[in-house]
Protein backbone atom coordinates (compact mmCIF):
# COMPACT_ATOMS: atom_id res chain seq x y z
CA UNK A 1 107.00 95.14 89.65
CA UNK A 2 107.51 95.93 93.36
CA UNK A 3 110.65 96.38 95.27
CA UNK A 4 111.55 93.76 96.79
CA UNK A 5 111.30 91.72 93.64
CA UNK A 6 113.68 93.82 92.40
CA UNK A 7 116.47 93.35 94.55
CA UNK A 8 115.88 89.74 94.34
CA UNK A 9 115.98 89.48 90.61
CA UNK A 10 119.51 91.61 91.08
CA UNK A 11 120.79 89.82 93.29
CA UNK A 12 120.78 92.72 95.54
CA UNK A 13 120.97 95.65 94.04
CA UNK A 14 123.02 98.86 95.22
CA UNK A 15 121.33 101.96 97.08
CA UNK A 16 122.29 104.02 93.91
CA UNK A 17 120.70 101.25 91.29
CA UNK A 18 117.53 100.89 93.32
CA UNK A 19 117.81 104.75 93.16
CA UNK A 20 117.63 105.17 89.27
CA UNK A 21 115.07 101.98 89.71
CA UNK A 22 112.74 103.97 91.42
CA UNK A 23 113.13 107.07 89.39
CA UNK A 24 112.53 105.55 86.51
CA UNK A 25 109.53 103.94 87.71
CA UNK A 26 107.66 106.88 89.04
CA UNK A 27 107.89 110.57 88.48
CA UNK A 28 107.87 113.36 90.97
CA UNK A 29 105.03 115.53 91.21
């Protein structure tokens, strides 16, 4: 998955939903 796909499959997704996207992808150290 990378970003940009993303926001293209969603149509353009909010800054809050590519928020949780990200989080959910990857964990902080």
């Amino acid at each position: 998955w990378s970003r940009s796909y993303f926001v293209c499959s969603t149509g353009g997704a909010t800054i809050e939903t590519f928020r949780a996207y990200v989080q959910s992808q990857s964990t902080p150290d």
